[in-house]
N, C-alpha and C. Protein backbone atom coordinates (compact mmCIF):
# COMPACT_ATOMS: atom_id res chain seq x y z
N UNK A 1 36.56 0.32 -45.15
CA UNK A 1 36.09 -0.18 -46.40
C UNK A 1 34.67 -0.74 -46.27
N UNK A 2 34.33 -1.32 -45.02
CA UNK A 2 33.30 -2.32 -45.49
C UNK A 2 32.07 -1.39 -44.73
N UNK A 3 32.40 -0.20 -43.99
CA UNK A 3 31.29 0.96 -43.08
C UNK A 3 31.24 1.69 -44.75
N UNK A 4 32.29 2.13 -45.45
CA UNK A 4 31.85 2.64 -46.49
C UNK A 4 30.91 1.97 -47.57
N UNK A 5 31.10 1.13 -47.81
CA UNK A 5 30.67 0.02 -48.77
C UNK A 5 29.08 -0.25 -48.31
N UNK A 6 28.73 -0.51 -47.62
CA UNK A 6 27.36 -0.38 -46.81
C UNK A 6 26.54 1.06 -47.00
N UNK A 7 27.70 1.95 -46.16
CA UNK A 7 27.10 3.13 -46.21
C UNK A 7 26.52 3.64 -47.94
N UNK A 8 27.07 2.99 -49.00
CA UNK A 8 26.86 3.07 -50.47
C UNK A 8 25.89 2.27 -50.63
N UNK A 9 25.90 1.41 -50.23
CA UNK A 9 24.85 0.18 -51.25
C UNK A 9 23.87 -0.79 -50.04
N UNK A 10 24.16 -0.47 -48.83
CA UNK A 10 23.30 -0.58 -48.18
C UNK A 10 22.96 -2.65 -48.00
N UNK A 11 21.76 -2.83 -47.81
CA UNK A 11 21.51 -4.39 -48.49
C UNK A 11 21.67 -5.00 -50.02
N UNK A 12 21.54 -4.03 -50.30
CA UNK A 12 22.19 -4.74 -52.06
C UNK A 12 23.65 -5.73 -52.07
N UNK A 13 24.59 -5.34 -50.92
CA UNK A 13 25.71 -5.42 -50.80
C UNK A 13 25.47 -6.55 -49.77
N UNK A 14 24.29 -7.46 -49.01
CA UNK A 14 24.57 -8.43 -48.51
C UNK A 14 24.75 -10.02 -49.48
N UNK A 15 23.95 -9.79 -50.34
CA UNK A 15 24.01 -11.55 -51.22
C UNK A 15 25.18 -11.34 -51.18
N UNK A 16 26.43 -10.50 -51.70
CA UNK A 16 27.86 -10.93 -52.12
C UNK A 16 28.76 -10.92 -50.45
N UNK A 17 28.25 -10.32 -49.56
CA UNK A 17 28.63 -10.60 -48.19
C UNK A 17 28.59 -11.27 -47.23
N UNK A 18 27.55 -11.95 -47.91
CA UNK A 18 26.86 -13.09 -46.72
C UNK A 18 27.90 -14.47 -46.51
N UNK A 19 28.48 -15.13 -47.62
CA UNK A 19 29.77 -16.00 -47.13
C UNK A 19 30.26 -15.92 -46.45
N UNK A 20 31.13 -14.32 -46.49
CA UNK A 20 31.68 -13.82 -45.53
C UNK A 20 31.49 -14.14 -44.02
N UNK A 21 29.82 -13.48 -44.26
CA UNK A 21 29.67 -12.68 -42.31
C UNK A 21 29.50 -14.59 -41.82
N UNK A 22 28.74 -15.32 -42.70
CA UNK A 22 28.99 -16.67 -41.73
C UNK A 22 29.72 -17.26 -41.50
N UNK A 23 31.15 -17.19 -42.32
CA UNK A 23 32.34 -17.63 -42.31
C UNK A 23 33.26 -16.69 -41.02
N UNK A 24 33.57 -16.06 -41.16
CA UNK A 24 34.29 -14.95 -40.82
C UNK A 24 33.79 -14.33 -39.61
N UNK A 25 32.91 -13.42 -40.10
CA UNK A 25 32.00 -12.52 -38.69
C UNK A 25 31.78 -13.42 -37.71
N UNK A 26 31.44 -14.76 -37.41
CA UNK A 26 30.85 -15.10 -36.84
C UNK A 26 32.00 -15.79 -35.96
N UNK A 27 33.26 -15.81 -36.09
CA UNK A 27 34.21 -16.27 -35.70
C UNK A 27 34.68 -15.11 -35.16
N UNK A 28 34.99 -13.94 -35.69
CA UNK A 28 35.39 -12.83 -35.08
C UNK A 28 34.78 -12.01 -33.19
N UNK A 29 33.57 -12.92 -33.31
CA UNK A 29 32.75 -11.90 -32.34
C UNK A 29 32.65 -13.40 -31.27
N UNK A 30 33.21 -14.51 -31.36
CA UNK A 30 33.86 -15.73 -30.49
C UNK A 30 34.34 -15.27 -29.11
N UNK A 31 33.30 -15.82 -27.86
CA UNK A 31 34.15 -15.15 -27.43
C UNK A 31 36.02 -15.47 -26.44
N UNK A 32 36.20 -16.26 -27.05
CA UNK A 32 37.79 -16.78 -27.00
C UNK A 32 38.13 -16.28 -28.17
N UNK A 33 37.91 -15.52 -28.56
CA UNK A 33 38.90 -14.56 -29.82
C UNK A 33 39.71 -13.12 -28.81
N UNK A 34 40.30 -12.71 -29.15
CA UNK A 34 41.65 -11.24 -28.39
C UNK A 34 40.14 -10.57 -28.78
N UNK A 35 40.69 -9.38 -27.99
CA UNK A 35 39.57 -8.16 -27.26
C UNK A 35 39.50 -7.62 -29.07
N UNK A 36 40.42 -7.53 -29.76
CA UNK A 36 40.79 -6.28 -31.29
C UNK A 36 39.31 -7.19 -32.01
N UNK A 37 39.75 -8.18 -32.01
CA UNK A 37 38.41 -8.99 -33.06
C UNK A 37 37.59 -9.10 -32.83
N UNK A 38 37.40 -9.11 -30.90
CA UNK A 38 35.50 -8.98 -31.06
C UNK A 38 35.17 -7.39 -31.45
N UNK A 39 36.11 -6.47 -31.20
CA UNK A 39 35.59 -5.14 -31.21
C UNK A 39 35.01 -4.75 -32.43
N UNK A 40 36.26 -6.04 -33.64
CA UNK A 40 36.35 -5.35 -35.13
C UNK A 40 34.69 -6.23 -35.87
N UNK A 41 34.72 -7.30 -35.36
CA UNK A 41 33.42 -8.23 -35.66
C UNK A 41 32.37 -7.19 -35.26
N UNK A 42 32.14 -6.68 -33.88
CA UNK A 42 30.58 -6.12 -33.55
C UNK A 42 31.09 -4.62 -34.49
N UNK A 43 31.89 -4.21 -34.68
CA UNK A 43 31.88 -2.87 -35.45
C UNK A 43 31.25 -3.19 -37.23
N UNK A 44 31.65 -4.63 -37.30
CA UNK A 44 30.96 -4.70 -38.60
C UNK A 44 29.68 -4.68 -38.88
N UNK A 45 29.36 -5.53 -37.45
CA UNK A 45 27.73 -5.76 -37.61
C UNK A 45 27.36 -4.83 -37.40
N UNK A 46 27.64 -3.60 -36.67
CA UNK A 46 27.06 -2.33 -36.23
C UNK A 46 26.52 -1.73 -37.47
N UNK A 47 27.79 -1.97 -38.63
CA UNK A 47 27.37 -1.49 -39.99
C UNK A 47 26.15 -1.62 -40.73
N UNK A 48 26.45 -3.48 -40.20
CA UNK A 48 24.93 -3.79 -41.15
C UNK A 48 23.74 -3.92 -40.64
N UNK A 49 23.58 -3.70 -39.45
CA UNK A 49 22.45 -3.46 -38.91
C UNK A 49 21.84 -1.61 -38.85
N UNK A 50 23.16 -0.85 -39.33
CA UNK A 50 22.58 0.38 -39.73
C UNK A 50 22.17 0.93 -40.95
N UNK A 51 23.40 0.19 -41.95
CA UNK A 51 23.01 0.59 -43.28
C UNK A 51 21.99 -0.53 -43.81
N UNK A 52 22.14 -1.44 -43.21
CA UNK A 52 20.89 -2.53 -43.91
C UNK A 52 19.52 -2.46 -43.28
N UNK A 53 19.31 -1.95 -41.79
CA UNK A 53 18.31 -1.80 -41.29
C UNK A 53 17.30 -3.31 -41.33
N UNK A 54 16.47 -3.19 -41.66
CA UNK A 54 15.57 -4.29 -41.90
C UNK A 54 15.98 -5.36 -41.94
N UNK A 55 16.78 -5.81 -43.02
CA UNK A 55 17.37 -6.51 -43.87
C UNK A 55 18.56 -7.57 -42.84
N UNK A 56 19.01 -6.61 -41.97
CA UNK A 56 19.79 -7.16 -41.01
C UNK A 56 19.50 -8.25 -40.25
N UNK A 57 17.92 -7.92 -40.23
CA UNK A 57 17.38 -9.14 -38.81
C UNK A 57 17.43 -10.05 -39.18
N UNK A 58 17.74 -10.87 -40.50
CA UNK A 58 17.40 -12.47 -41.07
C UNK A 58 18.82 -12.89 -40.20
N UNK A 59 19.76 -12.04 -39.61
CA UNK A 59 21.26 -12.34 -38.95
C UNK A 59 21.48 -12.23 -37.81
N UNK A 60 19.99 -11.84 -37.25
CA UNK A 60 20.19 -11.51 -35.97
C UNK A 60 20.47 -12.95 -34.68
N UNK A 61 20.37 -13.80 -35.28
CA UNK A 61 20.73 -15.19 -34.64
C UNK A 61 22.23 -14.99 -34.91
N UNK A 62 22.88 -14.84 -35.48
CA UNK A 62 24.33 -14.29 -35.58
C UNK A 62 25.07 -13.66 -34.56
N UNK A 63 24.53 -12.26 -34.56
CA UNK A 63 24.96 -11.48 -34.04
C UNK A 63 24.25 -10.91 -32.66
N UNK A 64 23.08 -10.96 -31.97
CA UNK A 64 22.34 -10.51 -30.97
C UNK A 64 23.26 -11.13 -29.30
N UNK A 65 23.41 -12.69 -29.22
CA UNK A 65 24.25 -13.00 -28.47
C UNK A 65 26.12 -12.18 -28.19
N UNK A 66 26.37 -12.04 -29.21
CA UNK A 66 27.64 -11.26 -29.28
C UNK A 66 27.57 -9.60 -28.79
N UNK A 67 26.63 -9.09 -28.66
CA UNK A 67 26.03 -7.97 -28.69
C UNK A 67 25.94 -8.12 -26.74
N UNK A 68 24.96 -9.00 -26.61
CA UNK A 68 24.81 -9.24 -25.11
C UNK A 68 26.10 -9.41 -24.58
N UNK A 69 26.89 -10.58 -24.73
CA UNK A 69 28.60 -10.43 -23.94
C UNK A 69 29.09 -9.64 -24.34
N UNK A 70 29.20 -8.24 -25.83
CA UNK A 70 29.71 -7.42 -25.58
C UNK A 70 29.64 -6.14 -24.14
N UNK A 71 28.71 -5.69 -24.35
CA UNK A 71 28.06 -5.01 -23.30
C UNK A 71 28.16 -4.61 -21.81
N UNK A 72 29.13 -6.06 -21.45
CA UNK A 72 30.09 -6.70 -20.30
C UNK A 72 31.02 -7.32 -19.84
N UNK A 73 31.73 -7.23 -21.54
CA UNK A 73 33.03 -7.11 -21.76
C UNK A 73 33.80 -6.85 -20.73
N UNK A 74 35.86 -6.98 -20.70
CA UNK A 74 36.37 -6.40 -19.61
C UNK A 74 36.95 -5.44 -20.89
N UNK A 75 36.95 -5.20 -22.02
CA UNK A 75 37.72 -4.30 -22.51
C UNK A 75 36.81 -3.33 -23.24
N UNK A 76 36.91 -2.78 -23.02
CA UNK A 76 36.35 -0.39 -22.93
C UNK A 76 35.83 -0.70 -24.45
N UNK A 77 37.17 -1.18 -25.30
CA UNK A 77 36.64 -0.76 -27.03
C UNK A 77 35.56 -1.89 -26.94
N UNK A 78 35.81 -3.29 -26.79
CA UNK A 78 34.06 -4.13 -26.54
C UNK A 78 33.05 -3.70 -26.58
N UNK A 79 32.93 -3.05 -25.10
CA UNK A 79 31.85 -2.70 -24.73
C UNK A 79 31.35 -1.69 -25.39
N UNK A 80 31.94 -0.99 -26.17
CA UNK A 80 31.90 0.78 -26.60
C UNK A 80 30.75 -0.08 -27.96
N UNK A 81 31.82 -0.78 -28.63
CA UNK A 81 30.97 -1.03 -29.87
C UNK A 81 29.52 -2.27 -29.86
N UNK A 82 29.62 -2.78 -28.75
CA UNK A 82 28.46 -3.32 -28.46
C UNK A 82 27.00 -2.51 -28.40
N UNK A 83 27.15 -1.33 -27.09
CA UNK A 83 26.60 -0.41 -27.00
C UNK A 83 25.93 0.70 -27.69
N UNK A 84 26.68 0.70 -28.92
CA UNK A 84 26.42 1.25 -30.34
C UNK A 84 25.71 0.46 -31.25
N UNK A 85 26.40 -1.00 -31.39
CA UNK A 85 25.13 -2.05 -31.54
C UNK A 85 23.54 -2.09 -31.44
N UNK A 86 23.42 -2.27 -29.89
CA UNK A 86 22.16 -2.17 -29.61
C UNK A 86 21.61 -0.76 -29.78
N UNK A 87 21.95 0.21 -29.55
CA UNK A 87 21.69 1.89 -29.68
C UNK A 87 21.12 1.58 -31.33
N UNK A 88 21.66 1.35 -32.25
CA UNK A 88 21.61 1.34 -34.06
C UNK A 88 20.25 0.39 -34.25
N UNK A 89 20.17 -1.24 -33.11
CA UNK A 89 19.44 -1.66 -33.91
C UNK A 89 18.37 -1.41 -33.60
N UNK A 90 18.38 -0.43 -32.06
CA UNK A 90 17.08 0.36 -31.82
C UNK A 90 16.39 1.40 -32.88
N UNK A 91 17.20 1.88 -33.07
CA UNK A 91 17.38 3.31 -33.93
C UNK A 91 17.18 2.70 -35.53
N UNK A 92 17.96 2.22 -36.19
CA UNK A 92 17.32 1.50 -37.50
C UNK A 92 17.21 0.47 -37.62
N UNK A 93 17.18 -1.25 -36.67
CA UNK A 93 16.49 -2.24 -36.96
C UNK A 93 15.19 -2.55 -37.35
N UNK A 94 14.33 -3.87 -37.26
CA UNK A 94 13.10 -3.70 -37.57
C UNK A 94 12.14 -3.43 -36.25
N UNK A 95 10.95 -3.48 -36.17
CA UNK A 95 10.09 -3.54 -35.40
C UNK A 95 10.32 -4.89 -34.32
N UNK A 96 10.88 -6.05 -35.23
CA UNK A 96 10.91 -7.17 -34.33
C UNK A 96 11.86 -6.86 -33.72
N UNK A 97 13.01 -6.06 -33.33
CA UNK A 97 14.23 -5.88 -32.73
C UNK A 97 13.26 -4.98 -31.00
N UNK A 98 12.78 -4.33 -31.77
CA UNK A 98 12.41 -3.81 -30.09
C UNK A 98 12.31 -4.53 -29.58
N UNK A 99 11.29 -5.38 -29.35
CA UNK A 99 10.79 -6.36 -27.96
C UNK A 99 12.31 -6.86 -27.75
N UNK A 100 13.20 -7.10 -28.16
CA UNK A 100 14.18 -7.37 -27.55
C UNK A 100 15.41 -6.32 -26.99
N UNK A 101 14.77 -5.54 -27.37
CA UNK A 101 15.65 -4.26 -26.11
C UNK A 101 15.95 -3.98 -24.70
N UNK A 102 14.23 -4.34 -24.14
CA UNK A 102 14.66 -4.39 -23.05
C UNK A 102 15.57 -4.57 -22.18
N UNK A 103 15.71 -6.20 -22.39
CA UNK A 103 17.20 -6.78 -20.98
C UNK A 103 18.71 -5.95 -22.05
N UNK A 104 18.34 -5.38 -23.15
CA UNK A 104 19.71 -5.05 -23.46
C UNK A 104 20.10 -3.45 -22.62
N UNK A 105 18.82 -3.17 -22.22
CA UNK A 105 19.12 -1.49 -21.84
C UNK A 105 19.08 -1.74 -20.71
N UNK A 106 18.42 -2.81 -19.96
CA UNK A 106 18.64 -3.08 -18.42
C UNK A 106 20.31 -3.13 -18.21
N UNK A 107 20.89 -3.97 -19.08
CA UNK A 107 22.57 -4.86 -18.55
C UNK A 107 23.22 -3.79 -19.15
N UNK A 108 22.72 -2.68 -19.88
CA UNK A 108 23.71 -1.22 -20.28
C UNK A 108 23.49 -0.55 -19.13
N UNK A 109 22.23 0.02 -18.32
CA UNK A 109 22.33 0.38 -16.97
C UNK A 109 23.31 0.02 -15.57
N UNK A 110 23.24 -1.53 -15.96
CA UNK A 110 24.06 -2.16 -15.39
C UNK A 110 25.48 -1.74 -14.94
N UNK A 111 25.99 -2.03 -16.38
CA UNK A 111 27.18 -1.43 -17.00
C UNK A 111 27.55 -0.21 -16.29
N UNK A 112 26.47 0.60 -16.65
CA UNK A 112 27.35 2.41 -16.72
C UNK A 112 27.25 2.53 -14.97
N UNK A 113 26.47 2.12 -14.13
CA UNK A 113 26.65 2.01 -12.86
C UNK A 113 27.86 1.65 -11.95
N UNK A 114 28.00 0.40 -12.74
CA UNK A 114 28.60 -0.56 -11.67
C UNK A 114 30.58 -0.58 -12.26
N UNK A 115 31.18 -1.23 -11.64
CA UNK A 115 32.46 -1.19 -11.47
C UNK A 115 33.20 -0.98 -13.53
N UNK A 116 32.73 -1.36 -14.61
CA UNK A 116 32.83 -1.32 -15.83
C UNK A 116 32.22 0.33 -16.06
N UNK A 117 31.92 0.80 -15.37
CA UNK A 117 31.15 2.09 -16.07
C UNK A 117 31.69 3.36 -15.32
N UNK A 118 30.62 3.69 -14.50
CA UNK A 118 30.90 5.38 -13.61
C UNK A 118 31.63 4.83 -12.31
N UNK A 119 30.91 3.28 -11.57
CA UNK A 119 31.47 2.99 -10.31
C UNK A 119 32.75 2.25 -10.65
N UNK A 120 33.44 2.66 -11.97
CA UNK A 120 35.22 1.91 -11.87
C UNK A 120 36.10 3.36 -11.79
N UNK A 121 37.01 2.87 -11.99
CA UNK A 121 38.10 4.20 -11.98
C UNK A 121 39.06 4.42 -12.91
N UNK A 122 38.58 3.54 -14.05
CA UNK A 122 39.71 3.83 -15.05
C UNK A 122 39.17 4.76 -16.34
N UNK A 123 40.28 5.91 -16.15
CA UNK A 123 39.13 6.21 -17.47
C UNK A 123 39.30 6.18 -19.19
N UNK A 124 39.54 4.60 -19.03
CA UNK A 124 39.70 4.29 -20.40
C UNK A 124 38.31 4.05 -20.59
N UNK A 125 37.68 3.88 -18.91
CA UNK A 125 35.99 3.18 -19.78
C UNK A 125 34.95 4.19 -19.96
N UNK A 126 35.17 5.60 -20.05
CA UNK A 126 34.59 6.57 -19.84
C UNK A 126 33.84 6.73 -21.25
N UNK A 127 34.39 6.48 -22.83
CA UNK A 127 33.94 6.14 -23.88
C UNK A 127 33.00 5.18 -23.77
N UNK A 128 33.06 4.01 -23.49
CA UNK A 128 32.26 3.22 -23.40
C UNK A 128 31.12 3.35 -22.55
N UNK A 129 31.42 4.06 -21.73
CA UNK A 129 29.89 4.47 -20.48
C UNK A 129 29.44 5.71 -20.81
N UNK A 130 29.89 6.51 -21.91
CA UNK A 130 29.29 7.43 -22.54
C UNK A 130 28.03 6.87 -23.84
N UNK A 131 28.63 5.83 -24.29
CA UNK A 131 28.02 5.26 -25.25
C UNK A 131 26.88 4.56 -24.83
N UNK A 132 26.92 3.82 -23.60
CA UNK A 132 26.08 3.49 -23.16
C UNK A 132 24.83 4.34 -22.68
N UNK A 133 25.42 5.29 -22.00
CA UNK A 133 24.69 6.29 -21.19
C UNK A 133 23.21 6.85 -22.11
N UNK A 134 23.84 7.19 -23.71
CA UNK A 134 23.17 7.92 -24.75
C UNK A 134 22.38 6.94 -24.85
N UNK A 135 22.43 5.78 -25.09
CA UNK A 135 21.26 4.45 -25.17
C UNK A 135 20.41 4.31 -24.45
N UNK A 136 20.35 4.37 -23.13
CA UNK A 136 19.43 4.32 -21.83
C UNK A 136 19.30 5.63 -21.48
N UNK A 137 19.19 6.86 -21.76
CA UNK A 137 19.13 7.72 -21.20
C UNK A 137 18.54 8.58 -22.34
């Protein structure tokens, strides 16, 4: 509902959302919340940092920290939608979002290397180090 709803109306659709994401979102992506709610919190923001683009960054004090502990998460869907995160707000954030890419594509390197990524053995995390991979690579 709310990837569609965006995907329609884009920022027009934040004044009536914004209660929400500070109420709500910002509790969801906690990180003492179960693995399902941070995944479902950064999947939201993923939204609005794609369909809102620009518009997104007045939230990025919100959401940028949640983004970083996603990334290095212990659970696959976490990290998957973190990774997509930063990938989107490269891809349609503002100009001010780059300079902060860097350490995010360093600790995704990180990631797809080391025991969470290619050097683990489970391959539930193979989604998630795919996602990553497309970001840094």
């Amino acid at each position: 509902m709310f990837h569609s709803s965006f995907g329609l109306l884009g920022g027009a659709l934040l004044p009536f959302f914004e209660k929400f994401m500070k109420d709500q979102m910002v509790e969801l992506i906690k990180p003492q919340r179960v693995w399902s709610d941070r995944q479902w919190g950064l999947c939201l923001w993923d939204d609005i940092i794609e369909f809102c683009g620009e518009e997104s960054w007045q939230y990025s004090d919100l959401y940028l920290q949640a983004l970083a502990r996603g990334i290095n998460d212990q659970q696959p869907e976490v990290r998957q939608a973190a990774s997509y995160g930063v990938g989107i707000l490269g891809k349609c954030g503002p100009q001010a979002a780059q300079q902060m890419l860097g350490p995010f594509v360093e600790q995704l390197a990180k990631v797809i290397e080391g025991p969470l990524g290619r050097g683990g053995e489970n391959p539930e995390q193979v989604e998630a180090t795919e996602n990553a991979i497309r970001l840094v690579f």
